[in-house]
N, C-alpha and C. Protein backbone atom coordinates (compact mmCIF):
# COMPACT_ATOMS: atom_id res chain seq x y z
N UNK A 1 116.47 80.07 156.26
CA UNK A 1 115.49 81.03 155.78
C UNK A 1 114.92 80.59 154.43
N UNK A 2 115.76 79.96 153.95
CA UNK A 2 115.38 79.81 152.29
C UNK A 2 114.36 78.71 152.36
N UNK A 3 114.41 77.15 153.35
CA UNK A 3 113.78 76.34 153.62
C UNK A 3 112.06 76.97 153.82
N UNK A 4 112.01 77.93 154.97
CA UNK A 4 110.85 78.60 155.49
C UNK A 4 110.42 79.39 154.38
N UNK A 5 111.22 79.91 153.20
CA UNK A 5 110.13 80.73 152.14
C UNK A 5 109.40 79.72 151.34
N UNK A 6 110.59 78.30 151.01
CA UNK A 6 109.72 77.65 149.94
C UNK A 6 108.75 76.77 150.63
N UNK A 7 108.85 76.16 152.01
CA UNK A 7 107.18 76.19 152.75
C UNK A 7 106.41 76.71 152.53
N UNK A 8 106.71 77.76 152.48
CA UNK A 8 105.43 78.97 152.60
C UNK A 8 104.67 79.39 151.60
N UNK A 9 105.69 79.86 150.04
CA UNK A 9 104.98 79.61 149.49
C UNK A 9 104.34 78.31 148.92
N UNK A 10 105.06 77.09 148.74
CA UNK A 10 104.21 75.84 149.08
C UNK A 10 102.46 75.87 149.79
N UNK A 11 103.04 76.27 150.93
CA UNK A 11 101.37 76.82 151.48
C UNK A 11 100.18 77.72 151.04
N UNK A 12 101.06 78.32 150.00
CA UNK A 12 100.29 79.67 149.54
C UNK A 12 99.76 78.97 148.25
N UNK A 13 100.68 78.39 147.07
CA UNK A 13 99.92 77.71 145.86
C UNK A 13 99.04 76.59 146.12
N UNK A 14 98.73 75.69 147.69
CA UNK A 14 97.68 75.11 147.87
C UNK A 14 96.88 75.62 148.52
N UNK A 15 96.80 76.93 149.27
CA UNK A 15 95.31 77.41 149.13
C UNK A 15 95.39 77.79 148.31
N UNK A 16 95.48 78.59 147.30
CA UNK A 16 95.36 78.73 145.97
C UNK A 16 94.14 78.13 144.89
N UNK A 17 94.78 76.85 144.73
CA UNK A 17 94.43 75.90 144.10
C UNK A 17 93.39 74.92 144.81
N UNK A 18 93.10 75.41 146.30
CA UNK A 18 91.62 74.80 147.07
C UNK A 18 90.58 75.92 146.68
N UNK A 19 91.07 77.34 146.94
CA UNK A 19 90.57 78.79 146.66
C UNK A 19 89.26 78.50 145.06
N UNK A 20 90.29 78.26 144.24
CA UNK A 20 90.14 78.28 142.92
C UNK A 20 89.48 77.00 142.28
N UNK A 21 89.82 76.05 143.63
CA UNK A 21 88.78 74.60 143.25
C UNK A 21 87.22 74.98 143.75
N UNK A 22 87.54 75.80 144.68
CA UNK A 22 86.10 76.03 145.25
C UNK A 22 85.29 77.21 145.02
N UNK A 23 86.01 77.98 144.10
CA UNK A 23 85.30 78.87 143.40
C UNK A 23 84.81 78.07 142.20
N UNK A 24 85.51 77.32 141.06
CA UNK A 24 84.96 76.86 139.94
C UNK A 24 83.51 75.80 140.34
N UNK A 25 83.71 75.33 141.74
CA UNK A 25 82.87 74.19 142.26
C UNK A 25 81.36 74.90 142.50
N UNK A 26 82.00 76.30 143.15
CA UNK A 26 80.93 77.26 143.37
C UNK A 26 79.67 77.72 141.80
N UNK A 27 80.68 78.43 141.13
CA UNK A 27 80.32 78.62 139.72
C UNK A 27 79.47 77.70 138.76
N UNK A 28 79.78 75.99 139.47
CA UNK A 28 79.33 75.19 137.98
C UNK A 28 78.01 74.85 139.12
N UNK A 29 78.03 74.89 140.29
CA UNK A 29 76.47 74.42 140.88
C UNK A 29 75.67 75.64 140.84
N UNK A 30 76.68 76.70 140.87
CA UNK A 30 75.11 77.86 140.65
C UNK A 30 74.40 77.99 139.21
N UNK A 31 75.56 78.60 138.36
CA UNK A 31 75.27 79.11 136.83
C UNK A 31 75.46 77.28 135.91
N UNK A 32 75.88 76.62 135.89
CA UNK A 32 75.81 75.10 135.28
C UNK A 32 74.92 74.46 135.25
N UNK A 33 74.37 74.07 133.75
CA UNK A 33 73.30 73.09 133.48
C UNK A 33 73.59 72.02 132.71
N UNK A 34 73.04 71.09 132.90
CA UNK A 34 73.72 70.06 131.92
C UNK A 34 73.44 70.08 130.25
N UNK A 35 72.94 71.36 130.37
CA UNK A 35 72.78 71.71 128.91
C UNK A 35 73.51 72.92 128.26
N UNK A 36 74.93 73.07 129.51
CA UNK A 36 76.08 74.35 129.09
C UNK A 36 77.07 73.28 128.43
N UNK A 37 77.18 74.07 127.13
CA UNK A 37 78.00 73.41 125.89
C UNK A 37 79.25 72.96 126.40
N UNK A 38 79.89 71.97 126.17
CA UNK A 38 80.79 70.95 126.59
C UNK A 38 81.04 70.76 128.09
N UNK A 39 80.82 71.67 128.77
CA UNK A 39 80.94 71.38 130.27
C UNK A 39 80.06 70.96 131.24
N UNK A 40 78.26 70.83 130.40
CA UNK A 40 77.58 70.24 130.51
C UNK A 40 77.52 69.06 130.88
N UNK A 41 77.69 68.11 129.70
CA UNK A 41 77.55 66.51 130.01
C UNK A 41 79.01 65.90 130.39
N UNK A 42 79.91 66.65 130.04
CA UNK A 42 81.01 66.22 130.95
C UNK A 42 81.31 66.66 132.34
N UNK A 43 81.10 67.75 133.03
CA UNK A 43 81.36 67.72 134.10
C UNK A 43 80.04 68.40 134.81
N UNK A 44 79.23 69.15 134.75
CA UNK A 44 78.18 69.37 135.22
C UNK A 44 77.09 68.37 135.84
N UNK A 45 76.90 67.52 134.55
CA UNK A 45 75.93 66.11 134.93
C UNK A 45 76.52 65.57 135.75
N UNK A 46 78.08 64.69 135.99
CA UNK A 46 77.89 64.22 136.98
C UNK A 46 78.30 64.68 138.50
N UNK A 47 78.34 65.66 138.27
CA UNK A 47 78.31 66.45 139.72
C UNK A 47 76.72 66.80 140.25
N UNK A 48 75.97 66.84 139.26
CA UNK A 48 74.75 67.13 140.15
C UNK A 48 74.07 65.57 140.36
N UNK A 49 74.67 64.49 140.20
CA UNK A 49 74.40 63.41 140.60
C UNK A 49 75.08 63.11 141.57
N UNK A 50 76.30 63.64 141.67
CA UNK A 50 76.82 63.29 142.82
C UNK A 50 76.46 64.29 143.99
N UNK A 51 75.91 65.10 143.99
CA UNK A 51 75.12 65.94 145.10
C UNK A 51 73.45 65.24 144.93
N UNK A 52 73.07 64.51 144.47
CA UNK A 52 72.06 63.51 144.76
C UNK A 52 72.27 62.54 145.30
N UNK A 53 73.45 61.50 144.52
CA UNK A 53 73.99 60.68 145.24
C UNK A 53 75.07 60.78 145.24
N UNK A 54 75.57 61.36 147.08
CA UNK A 54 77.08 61.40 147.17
C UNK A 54 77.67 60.18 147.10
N UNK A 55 77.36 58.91 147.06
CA UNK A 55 78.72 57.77 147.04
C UNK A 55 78.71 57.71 145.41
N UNK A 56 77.78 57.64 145.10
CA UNK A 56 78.22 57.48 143.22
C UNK A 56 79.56 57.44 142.76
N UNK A 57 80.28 58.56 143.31
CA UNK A 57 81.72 58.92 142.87
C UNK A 57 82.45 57.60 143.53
N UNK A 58 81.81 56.78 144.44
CA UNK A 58 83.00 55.83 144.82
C UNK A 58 82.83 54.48 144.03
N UNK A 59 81.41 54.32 143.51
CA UNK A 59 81.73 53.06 142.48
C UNK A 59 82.26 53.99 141.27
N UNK A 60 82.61 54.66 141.05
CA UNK A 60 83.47 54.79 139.69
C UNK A 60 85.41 54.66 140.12
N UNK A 61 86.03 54.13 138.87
CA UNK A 61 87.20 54.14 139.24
C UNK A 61 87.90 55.60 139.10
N UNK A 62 89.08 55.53 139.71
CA UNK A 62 89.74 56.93 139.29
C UNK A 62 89.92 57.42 137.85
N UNK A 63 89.95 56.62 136.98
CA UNK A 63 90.10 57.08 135.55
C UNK A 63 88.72 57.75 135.51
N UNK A 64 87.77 57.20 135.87
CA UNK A 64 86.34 57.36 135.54
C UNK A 64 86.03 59.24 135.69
N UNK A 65 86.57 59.28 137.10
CA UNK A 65 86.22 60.19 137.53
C UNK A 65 87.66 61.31 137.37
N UNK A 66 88.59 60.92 137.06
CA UNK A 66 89.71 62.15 136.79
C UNK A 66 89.95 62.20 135.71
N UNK A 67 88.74 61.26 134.14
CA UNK A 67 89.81 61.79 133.01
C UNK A 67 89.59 62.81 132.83
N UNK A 68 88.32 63.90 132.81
CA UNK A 68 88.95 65.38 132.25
C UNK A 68 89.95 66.42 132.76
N UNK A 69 90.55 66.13 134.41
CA UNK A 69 91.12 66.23 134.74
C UNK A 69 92.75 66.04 133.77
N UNK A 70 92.51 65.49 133.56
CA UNK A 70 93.96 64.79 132.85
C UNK A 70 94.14 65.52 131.70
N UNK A 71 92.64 65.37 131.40
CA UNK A 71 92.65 66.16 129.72
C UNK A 71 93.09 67.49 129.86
N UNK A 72 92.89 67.94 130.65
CA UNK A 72 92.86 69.70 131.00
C UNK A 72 94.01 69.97 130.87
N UNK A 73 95.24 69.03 132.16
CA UNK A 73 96.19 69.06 132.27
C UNK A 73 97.11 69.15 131.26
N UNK A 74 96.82 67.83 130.11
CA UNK A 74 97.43 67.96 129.14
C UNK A 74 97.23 68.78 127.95
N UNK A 75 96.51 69.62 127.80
CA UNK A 75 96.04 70.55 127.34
C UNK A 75 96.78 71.43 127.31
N UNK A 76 97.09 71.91 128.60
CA UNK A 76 97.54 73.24 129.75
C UNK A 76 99.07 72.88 128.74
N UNK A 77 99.39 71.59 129.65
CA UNK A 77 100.85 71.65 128.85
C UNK A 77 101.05 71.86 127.66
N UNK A 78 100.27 71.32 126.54
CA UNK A 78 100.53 71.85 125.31
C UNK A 78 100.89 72.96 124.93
N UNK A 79 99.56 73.94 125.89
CA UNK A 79 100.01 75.06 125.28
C UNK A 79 101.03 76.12 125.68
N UNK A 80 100.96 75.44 126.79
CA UNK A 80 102.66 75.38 127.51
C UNK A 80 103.37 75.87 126.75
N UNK A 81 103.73 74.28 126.25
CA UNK A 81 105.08 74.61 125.46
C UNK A 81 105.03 74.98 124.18
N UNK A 82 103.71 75.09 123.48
CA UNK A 82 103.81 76.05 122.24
C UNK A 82 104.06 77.90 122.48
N UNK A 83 103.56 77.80 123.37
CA UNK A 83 103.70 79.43 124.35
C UNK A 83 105.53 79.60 124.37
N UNK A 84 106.10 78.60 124.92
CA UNK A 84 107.39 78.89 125.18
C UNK A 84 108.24 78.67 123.95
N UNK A 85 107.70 77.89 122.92
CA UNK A 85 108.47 77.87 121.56
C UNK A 85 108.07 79.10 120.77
N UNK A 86 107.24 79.45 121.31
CA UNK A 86 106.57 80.86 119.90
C UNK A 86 107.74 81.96 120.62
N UNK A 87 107.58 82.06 121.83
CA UNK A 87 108.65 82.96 122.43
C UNK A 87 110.05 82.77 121.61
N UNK A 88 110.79 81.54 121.70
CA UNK A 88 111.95 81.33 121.52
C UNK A 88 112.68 81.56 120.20
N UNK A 89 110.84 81.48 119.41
CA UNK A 89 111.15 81.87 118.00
C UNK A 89 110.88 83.39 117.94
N UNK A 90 110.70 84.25 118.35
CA UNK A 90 110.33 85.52 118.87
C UNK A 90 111.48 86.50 119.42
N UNK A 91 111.89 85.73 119.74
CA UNK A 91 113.42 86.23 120.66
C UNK A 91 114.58 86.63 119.62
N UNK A 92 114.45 88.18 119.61
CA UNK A 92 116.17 87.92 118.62
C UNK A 92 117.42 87.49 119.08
N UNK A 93 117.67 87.34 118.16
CA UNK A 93 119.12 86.90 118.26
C UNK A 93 119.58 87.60 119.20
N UNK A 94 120.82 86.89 119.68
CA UNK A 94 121.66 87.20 120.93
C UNK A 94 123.30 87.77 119.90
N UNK A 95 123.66 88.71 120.73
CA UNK A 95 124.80 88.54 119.74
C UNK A 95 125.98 88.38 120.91
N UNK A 96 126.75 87.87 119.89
CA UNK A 96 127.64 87.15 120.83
C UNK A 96 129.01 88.04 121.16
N UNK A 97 129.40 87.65 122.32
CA UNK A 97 130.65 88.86 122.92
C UNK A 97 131.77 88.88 121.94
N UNK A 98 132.81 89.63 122.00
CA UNK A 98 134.39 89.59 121.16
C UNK A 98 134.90 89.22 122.73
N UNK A 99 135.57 88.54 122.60
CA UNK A 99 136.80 88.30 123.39
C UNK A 99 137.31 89.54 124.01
N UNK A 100 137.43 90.00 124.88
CA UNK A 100 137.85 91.32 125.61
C UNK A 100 139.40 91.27 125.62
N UNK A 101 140.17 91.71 125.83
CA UNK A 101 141.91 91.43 125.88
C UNK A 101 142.27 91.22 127.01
């Protein structure tokens, strides 16, 4: 049983994350111009070139085309773990048991 939940949800955080790819995909070809402040000339422009010319994306290498990807990512994590250190510093003290008899 335990095998079949973490499938499942497995299945559930990748539609998810197709859901949510294809809503933002949705969002930057309707409302996106290559003149919306930073998301503009980094990711706007070359997506509406690549819906002009769909192979474009294949002469670029993968760095080419996934660094903001990466950037995001590492981003995310940062604030990650400043999120989880502000907590930790946030957290009172624990107090600790007496020995019971």
């Amino acid at each position: 049983m335990h095998t079949l939940q973490v499938l499942l949800q497995a299945l559930g955080v990748i539609l998810l994350a197709d859901f949510l790819a294809g809503v933002f995909h949705w969002l930057e070809d309707a409302y996106g111009t290559e003149d919306t402040p930073v998301l503009g000339p980094l990711v706007i422009k070359p997506n509406i070139v690549h819906h002009h010319y769909p192979r474009s994306f294949t002469k670029l290498t993968w760095w080419q085309s996934s660094w903001e990807l990466l950037l995001i990512g590492a981003r995310r994590r940062r604030l990650g773990r400043r999120t989880h250190l502000a907590r930790l510093a946030l957290r009172p003290p624990q107090r600790q048991r007496e020995p019971g008899p």
